[in-house]
Protein backbone atom coordinates (compact mmCIF):
# COMPACT_ATOMS: atom_id res chain seq x y z
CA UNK A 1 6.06 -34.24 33.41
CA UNK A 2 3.32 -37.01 33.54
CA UNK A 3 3.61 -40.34 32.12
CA UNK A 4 2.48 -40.83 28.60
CA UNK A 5 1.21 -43.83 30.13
CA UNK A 6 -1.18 -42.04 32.52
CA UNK A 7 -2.78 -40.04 30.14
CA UNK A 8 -3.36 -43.05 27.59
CA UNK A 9 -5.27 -44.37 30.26
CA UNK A 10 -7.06 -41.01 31.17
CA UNK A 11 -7.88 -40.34 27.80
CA UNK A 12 -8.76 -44.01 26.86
CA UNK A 13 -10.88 -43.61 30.17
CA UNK A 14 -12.66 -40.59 29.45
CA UNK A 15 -13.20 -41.27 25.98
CA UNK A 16 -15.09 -44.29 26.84
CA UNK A 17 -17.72 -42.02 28.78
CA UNK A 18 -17.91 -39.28 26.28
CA UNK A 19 -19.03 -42.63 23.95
CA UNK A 20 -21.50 -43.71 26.46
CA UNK A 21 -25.44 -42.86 25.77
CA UNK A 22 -26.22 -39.32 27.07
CA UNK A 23 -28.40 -40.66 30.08
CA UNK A 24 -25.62 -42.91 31.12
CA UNK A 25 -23.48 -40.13 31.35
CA UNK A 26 -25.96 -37.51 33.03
CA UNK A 27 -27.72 -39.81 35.35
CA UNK A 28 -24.54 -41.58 36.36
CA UNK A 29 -24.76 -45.01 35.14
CA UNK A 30 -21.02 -45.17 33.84
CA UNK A 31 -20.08 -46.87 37.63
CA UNK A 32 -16.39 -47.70 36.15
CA UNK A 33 -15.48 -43.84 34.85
CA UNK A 34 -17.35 -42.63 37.82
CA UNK A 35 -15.18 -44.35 40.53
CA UNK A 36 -12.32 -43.40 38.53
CA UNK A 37 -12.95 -39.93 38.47
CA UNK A 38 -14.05 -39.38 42.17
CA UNK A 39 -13.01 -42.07 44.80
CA UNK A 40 -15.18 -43.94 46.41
CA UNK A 41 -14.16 -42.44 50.11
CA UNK A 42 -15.21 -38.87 48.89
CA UNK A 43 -18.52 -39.42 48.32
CA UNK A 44 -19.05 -41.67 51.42
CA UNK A 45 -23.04 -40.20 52.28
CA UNK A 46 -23.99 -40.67 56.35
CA UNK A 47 -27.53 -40.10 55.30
CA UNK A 48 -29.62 -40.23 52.11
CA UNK A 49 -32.84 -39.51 51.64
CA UNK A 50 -34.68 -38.55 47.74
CA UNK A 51 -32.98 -35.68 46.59
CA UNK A 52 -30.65 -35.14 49.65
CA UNK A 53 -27.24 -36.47 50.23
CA UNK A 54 -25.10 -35.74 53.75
CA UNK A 55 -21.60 -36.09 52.23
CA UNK A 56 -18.39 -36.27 53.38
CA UNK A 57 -16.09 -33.63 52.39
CA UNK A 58 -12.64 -34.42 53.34
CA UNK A 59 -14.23 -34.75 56.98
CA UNK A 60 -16.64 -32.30 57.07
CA UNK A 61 -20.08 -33.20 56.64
CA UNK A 62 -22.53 -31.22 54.36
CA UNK A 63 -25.79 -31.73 52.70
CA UNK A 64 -25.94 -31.82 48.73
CA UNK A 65 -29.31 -31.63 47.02
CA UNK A 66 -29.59 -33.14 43.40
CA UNK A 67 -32.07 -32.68 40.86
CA UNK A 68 -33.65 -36.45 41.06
CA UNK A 69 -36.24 -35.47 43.42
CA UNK A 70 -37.23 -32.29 41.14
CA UNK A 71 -38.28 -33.76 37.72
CA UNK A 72 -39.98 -31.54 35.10
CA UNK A 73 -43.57 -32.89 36.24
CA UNK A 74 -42.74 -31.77 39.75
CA UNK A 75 -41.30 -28.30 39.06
CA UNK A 76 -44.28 -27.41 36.06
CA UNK A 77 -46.69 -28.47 39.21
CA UNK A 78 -45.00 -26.25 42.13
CA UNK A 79 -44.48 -23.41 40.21
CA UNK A 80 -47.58 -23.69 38.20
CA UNK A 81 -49.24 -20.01 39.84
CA UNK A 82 -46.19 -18.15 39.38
CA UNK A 83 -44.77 -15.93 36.98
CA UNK A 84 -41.06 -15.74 37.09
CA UNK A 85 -39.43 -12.36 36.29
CA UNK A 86 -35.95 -12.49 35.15
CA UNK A 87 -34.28 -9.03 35.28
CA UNK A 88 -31.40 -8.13 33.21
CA UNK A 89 -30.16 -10.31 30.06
CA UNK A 90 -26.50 -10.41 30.97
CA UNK A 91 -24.72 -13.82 31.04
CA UNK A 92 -26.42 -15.60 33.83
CA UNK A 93 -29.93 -13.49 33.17
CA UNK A 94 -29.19 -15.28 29.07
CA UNK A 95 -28.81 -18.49 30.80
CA UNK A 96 -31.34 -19.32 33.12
CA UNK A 97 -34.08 -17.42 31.34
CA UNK A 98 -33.82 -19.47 28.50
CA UNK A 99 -33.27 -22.82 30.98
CA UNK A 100 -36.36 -21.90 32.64
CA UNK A 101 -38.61 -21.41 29.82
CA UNK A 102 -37.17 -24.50 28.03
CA UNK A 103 -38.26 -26.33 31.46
CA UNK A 104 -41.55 -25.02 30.44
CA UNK A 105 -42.18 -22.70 33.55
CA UNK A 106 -43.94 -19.25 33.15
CA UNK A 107 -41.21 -17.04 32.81
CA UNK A 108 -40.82 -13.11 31.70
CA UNK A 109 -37.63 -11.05 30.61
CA UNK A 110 -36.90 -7.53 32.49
CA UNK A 111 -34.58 -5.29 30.65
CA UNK A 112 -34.24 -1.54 29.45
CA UNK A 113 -36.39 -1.20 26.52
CA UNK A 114 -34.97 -0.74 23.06
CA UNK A 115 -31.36 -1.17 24.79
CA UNK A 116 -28.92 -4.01 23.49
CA UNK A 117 -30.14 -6.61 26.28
CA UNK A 118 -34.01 -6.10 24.44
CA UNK A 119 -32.56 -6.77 21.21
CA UNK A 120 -30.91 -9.72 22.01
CA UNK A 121 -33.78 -11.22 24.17
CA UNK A 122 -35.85 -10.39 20.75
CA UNK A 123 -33.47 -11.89 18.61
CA UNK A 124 -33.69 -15.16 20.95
CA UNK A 125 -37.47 -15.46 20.57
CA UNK A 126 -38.63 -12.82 23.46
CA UNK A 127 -41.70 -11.49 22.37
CA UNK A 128 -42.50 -7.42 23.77
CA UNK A 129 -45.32 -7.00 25.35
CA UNK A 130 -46.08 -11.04 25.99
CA UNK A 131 -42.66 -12.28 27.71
CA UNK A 132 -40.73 -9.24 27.52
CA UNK A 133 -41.20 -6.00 29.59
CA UNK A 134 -39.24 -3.05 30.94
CA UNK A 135 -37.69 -3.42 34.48
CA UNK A 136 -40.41 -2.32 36.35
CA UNK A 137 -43.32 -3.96 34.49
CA UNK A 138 -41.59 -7.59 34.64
CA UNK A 139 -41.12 -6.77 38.40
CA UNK A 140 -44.40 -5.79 39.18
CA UNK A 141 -45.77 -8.94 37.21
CA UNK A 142 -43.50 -11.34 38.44
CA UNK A 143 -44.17 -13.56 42.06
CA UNK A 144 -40.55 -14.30 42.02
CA UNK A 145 -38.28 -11.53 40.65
CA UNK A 146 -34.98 -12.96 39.83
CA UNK A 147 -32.81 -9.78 39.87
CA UNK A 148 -29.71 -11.05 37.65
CA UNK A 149 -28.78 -7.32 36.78
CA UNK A 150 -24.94 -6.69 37.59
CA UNK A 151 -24.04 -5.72 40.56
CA UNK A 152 -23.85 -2.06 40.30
CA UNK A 153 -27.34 -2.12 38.52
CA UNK A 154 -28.61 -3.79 41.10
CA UNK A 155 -27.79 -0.70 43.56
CA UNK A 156 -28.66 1.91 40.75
CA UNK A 157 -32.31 0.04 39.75
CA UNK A 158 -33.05 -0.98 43.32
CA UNK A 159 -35.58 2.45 44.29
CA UNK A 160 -37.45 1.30 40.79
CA UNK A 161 -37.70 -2.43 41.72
CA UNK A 162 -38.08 -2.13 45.55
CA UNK A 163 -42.22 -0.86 44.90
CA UNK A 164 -43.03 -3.77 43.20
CA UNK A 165 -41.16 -6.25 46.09
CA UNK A 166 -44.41 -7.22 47.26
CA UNK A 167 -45.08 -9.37 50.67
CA UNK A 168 -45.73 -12.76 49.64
CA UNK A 169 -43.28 -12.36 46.77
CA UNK A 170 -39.76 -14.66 46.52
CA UNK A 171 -36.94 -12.19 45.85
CA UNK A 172 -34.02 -14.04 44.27
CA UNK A 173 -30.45 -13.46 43.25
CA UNK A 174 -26.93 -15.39 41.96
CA UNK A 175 -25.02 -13.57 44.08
CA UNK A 176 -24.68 -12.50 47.63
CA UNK A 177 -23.12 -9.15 47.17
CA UNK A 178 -26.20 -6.95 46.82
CA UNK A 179 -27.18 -8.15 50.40
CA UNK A 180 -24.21 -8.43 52.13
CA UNK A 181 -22.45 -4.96 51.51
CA UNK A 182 -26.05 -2.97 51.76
CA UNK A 183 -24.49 -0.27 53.18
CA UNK A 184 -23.05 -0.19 49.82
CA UNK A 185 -25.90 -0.95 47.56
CA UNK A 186 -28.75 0.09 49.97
CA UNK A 187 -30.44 -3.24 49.00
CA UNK A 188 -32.76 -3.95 51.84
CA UNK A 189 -35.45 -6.11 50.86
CA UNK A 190 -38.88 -5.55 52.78
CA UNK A 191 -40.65 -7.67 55.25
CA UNK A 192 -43.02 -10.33 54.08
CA UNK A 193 -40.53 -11.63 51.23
CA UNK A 194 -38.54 -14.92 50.91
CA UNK A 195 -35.40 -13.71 49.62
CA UNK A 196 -33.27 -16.54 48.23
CA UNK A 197 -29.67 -17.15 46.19
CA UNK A 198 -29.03 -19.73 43.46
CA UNK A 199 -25.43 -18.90 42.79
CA UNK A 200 -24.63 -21.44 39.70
CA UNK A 201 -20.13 -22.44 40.07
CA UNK A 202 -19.93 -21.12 36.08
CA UNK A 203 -20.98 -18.59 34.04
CA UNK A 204 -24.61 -18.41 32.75
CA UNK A 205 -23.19 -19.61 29.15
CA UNK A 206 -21.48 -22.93 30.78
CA UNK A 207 -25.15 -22.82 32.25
CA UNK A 208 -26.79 -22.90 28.98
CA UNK A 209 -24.06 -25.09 26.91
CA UNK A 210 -24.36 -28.00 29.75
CA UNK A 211 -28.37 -27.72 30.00
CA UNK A 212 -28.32 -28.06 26.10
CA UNK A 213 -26.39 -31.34 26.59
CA UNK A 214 -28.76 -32.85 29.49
CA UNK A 215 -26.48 -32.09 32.15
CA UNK A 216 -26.72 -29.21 35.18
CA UNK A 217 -24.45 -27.49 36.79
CA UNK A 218 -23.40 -27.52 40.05
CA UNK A 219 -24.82 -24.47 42.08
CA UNK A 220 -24.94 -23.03 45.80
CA UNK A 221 -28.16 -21.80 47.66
CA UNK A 222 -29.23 -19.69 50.51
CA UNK A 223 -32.22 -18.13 52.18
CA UNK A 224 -31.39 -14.64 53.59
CA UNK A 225 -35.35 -14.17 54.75
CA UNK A 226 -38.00 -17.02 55.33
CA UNK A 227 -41.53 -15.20 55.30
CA UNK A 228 -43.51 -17.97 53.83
CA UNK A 229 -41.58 -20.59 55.89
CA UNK A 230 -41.00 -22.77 52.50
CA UNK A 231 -37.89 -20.57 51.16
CA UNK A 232 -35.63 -23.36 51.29
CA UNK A 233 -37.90 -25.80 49.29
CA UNK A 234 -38.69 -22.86 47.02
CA UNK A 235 -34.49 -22.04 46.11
CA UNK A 236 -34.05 -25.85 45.33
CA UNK A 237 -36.94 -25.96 43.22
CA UNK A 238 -35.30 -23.13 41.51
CA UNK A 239 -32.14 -24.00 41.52
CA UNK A 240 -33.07 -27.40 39.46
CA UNK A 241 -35.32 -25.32 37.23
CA UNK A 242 -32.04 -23.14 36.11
CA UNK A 243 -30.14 -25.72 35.21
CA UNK A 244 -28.32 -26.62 38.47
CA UNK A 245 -27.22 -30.49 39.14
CA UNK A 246 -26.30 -31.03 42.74
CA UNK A 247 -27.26 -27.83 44.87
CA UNK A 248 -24.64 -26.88 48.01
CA UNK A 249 -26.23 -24.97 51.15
CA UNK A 250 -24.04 -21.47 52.01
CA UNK A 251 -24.84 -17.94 53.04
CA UNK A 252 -25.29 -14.73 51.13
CA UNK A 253 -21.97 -13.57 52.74
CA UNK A 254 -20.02 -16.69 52.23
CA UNK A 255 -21.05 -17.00 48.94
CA UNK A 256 -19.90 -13.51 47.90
CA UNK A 257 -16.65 -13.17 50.10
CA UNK A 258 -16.06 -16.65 48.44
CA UNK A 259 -16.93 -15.26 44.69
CA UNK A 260 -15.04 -12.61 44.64
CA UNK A 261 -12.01 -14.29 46.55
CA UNK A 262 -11.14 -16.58 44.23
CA UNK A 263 -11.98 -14.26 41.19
CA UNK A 264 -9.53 -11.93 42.67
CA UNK A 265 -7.17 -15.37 43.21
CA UNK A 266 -6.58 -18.59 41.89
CA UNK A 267 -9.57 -18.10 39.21
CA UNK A 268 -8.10 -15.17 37.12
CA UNK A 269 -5.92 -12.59 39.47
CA UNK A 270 -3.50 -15.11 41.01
CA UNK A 271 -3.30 -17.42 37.97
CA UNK A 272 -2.63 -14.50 35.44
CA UNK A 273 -0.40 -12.84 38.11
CA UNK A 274 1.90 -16.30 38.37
CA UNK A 275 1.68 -16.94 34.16
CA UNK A 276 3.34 -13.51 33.41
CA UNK A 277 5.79 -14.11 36.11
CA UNK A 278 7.30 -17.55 34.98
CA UNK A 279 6.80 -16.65 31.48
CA UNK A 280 8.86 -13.33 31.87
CA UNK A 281 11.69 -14.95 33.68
CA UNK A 282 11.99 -17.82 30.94
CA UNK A 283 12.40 -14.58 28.07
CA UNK A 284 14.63 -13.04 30.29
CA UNK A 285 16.96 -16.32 30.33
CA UNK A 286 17.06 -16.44 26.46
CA UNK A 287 13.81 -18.52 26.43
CA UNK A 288 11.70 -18.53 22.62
CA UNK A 289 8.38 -16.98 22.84
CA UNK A 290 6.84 -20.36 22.08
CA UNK A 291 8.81 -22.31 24.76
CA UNK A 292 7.87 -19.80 27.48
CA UNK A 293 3.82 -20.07 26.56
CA UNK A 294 4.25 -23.97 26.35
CA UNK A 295 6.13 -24.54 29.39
CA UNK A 296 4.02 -21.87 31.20
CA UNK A 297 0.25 -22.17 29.77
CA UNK A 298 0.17 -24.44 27.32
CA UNK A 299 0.82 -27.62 29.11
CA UNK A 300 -1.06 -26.25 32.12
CA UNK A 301 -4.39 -26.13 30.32
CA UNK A 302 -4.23 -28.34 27.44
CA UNK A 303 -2.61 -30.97 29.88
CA UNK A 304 -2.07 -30.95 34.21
CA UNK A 305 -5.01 -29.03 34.78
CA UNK A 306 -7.61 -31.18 33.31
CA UNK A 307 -6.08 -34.02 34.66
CA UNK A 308 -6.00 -32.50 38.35
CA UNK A 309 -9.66 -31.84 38.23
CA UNK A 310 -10.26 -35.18 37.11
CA UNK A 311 -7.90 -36.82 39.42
CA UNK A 312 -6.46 -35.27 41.99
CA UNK A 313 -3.29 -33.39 42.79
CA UNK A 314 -2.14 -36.37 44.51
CA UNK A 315 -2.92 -38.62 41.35
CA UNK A 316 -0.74 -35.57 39.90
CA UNK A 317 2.45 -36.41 41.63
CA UNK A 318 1.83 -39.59 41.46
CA UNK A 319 1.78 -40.03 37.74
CA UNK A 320 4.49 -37.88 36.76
CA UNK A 321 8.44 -38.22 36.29
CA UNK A 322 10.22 -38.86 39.13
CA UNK A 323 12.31 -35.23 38.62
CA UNK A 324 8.96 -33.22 38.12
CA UNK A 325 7.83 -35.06 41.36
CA UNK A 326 10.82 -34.81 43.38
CA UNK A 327 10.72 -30.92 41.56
CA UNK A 328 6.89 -30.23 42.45
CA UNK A 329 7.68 -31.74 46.17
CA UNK A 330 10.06 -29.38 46.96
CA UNK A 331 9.06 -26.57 45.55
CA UNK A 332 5.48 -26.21 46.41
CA UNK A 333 5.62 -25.06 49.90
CA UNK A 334 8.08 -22.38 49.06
CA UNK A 335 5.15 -21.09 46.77
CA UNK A 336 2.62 -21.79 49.46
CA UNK A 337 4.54 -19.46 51.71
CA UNK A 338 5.10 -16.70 49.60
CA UNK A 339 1.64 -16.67 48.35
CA UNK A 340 0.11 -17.26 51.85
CA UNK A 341 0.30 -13.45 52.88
CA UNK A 342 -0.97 -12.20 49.64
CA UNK A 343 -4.23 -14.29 50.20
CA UNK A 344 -4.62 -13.32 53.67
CA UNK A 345 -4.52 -9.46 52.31
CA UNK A 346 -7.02 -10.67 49.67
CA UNK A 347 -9.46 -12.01 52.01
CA UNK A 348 -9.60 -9.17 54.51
CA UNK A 349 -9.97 -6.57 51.24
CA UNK A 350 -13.22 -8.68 50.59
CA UNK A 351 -14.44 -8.87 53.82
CA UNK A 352 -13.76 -5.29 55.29
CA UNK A 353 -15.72 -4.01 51.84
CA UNK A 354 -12.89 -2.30 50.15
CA UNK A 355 -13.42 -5.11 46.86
CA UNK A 356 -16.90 -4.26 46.52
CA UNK A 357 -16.65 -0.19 46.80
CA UNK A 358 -13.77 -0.54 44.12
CA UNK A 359 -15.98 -2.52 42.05
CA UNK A 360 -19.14 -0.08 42.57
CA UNK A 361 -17.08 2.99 41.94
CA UNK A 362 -15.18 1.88 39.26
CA UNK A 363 -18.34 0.54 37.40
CA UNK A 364 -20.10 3.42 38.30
CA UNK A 365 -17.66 5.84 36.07
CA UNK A 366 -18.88 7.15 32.76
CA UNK A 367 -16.02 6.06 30.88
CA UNK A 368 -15.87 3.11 32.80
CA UNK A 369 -16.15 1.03 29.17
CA UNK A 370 -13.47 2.98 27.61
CA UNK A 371 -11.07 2.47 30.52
CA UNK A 372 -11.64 -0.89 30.97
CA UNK A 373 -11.11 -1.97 27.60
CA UNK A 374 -7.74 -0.10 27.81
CA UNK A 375 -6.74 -2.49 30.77
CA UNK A 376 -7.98 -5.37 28.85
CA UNK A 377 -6.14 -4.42 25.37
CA UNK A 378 -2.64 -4.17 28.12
CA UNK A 379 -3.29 -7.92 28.03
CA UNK A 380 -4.71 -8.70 25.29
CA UNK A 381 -1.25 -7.28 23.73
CA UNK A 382 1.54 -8.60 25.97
CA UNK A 383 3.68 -10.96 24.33
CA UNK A 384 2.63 -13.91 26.26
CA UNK A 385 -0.72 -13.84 24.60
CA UNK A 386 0.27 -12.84 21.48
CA UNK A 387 2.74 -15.74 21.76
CA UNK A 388 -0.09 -17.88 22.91
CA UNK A 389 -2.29 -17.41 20.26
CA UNK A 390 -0.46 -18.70 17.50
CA UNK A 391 0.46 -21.67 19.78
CA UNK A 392 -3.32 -22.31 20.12
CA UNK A 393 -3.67 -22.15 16.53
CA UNK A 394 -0.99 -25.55 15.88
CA UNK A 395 -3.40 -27.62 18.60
CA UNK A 396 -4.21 -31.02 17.17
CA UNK A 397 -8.05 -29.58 17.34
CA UNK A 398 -7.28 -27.01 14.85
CA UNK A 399 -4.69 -28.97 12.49
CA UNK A 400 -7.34 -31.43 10.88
């Protein structure tokens, strides 16, 4: 377990920041908290220049953009002849619509008219007919069309957007999978187009939530096609104009074989996969309901995990009891081994295209919704959930 003493100081740490003024803490004038939080050595730059970084990332060199060099002035000047077409309203469509109008930029909503995406955009002051279109209208309007549909829309709509993918046009996305498995989608943009990724690290709502509190998100871009020759300027100017902070360079396939990777793993699949495991074994040795979640979720989430992201896994070990260390030590290439097979077998699903075809066809079914929420209420009613959710309601948070 970690010290009390460790996460006095964390908390007595972080606190501090969360106190300081809100441009201290976005622009990065909190020196003390920031060199806590990510050592000097990992941030070691080889080259700066405005708005570009070469860092060091555990001995790999890459280049980080950051929003400095793209204040609001800039972006309302750049983009100042274009109309930005945003189509679909799901979570990340929600989120950087609204960023990019709040940023001031000419922007216009896509979605199915009358359908529950329209009402919501209406509801969130979309107005029909001035901002807010059908698919095809806010594409054919648009100089850059950001197609934020899902996925399997984005295969489905592609014949009634592809007309209006004009040359001279910027064709954008937040995610590489529409590209990348085209023999699956049969996305193949025309010549003449810059087509370009933003791919924020969140969801469209963490999007929102940290653009509401003056801070961006970290995102990764790519250029798939260069006709204009200024596609890379063009995706960082968007990708500051959405909401992004610092701005990592990829590729439309490493992006999505890295997306749906560690969706599949560590994100949700693996995670979930290793919570019902330890959990079950704890019932099965005579273990209360609420001892299992705490020992198996609750002091993961509420506790070690925040305090590795902050940190470090070595500030982890480090910080702990010297059984959990001597425990964690031992222990964690045992896990490492037994899990490293499973990944491998994860990896090659994504790559070969067998991920993406499940997630196509399965989408693609017309009781898709009705099935799915099955699978979902399987979860939603094991007994570690259950368990967990009256644990989350004793949380100091909700006990005031």
């Amino acid at each position: 377990m970690v010290s009390r003493a460790a996460i006095r100081t964390f908390a007595r740490t972080a606190a501090s920041a969360a106190r300081a003024p809100l441009a201290t803490r976005v622009l990065g004038a909190a020196p003390r908290f920031a060199a806590r939080a990510i050592p000097s050595a990992s941030i070691s730059g080889v080259q700066q220049v405005r708005g570009m970084k070469t860092l060091d990332f555990g001995g790999s060199k890459e280049k980080v953009y950051e929003r400095s060099d793209w204040p609001k002035e800039k972006l309302l000047d750049y983009f100042k002849n274009d109309t930005l077409a945003v189509l679909g309203y799901g979570p990340q469509g929600h989120g950087q619509g609204l960023n990019l109008r709040d940023n001031g930029l000419n922007v216009i909503v896509g979605v199915r008219k009358d359908g529950r995406s329209w009402k919501k955009a209406v509801a969130e002051g979309w107005v029909p007919g001035k901002n807010l279109f059908s698919i095809e209208e806010a594409a054919d309007k648009g100089t850059v069309i950001l197609n934020l549909l899902s996925d399997a829309a984005q295969r489905d709509l592609w014949p009634a957007i592809k007309p209006y993918v004009t040359p001279g046009k910027t064709l954008y996305f937040s995610h590489g999978f529409a590209i990348t498995y085209k023999d699956q989608t049969h996305v193949v943009p025309p010549a003449g187009v810059d087509v370009v990724l933003c791919a924020p690290k969140g969801s469209g709502t963490t999007l929102r939530t940290l653009f509401l509190d003056g801070k961006g998100l970290n995102s990764s871009i790519a250029v798939f096609q260069d006709a204009s020759g200024k596609a890379h300027e063009r995706v960082v100017g968007l990708g500051v104009a959405i909401g992004s902070g610092y701005l990592y360079e990829t590729t439309f396939e490493k992006e999505v074989y890295s997306d749906l990777f560690g969706e599949r793993g560590v994100l949700m699949g693996a995670i979930n996969g290793l919570f019902r495991a330890q959990y079950d074994i704890l019932r099965a040795q005579g273990h209360s309901p609420s001892e299992a979640f705490n020992e198996t979720v609750e002091e993961a989430t509420q506790s070690l995990f925040p305090l590795i992201g902050a940190k470090g896994m070595d500030w982890m070990y480090a910080n702990c009891s010297v059984t959990a260390q001597r425990g964690a030590l031992d222990w964690h290439q045992k896990f490492y081994d037994a899990s490293l097979p499973v990944f491998k077998e994860l990896y090659e699903s994504v790559k070969n295209g067998t991920e993406s075809q499940r997630s196509l066809d399965k989408n693609s079914q017309a009781d898709y919704r009705e099935s799915l929420e099955v699978e979902l209420k399987d979860i939603r009613d094991a007994e570690i959930w259950r368990a967990g959710e009256t644990v989350r309601g004793l949380r100091p948070e909700n006990n005031k």
